[in-house]
C-alpha atoms as a PDB file:
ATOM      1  CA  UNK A   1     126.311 -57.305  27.607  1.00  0.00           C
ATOM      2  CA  UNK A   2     128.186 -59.793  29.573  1.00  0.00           C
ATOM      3  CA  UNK A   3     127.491 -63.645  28.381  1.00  0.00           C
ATOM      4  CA  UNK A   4     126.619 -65.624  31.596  1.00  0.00           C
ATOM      5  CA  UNK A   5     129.409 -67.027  33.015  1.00  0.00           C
ATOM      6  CA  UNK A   6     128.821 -71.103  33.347  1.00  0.00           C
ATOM      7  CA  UNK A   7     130.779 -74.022  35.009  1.00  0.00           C
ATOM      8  CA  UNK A   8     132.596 -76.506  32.322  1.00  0.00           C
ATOM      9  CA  UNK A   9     133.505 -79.158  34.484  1.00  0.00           C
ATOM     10  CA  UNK A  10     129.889 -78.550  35.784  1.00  0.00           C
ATOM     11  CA  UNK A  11     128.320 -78.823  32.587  1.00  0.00           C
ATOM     12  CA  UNK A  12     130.202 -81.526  31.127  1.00  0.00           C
ATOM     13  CA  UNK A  13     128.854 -83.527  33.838  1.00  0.00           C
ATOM     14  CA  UNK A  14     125.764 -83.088  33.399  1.00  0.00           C
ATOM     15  CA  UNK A  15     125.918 -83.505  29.936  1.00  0.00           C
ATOM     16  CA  UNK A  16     127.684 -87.113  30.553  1.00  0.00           C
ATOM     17  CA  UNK A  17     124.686 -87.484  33.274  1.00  0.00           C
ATOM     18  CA  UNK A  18     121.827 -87.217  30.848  1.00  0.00           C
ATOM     19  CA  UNK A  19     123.891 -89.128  27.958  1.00  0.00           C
ATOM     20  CA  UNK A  20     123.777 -92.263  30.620  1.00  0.00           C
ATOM     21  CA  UNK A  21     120.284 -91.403  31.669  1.00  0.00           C
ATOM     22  CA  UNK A  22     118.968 -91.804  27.995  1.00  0.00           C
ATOM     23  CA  UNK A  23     121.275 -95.195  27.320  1.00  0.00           C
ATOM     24  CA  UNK A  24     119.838 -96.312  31.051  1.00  0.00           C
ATOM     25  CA  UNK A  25     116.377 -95.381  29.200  1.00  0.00           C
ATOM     26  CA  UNK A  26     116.890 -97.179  26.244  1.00  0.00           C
ATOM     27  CA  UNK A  27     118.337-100.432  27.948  1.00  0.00           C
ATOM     28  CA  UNK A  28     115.303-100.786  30.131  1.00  0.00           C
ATOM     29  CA  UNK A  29     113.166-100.336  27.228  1.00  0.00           C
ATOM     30  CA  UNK A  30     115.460-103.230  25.331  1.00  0.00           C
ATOM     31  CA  UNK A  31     116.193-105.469  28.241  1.00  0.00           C
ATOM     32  CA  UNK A  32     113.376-105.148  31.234  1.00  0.00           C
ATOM     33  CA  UNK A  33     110.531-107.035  29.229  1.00  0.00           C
ATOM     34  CA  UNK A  34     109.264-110.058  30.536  1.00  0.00           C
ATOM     35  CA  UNK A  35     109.943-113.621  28.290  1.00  0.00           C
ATOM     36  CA  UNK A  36     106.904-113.654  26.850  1.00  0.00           C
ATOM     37  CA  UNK A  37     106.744-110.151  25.532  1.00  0.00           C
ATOM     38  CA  UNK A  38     110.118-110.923  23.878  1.00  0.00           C
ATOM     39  CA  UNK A  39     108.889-113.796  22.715  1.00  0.00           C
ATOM     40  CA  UNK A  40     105.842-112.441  20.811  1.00  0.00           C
ATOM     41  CA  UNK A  41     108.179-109.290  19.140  1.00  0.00           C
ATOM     42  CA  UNK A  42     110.597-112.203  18.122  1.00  0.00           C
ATOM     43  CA  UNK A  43     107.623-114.063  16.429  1.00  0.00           C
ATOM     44  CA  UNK A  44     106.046-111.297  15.165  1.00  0.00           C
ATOM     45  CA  UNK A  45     109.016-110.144  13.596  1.00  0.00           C
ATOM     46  CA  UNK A  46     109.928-113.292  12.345  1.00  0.00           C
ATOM     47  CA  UNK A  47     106.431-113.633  10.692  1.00  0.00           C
ATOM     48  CA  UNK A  48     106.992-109.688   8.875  1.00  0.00           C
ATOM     49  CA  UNK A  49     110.194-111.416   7.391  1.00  0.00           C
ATOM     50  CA  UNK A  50     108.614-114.388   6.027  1.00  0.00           C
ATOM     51  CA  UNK A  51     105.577-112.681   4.331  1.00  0.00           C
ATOM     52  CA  UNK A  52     108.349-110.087   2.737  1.00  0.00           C
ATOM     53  CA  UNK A  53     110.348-112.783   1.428  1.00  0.00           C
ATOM     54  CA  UNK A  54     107.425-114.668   0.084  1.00  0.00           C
ATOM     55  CA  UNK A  55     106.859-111.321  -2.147  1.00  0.00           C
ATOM     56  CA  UNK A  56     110.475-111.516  -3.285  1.00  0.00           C
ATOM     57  CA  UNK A  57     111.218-112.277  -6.871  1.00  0.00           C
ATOM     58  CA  UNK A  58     114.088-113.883  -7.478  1.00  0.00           C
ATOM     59  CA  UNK A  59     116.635-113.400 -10.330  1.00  0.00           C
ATOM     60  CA  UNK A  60     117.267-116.352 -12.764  1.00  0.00           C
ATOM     61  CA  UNK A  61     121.061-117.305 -12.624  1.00  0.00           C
END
């Protein structure tokens, strides 16, 4: 009947530890790309922009 008995300052840890393990994830996914990889996304990005706005109707003032 007893709930088992854990560690807080224990757990908070290790809580904190996988919090920075995921940011550490998401940085290396963000920042660890080589220039031309981040060069393509930038263009190819750039190029989903420009064929939205080309759809765009715009509003006579």
């Amino acid at each position: 009947m007893a709930a088992d008995v854990i560690n807080l300052r224990q757990a908070r840890k290790q809580k904190a530890r996988a919090e920075k393990g995921q940011k550490a994830a998401e940085n290396r996914a963000q920042f660890g790309r080589p220039k031309h990889e981040k060069t393509v996304t930038r263009a190819l990005k750039a190029k989903v922009e420009k064929t939205l706005d080309q759809g765009k109707l715009e509003k006579p003032d």
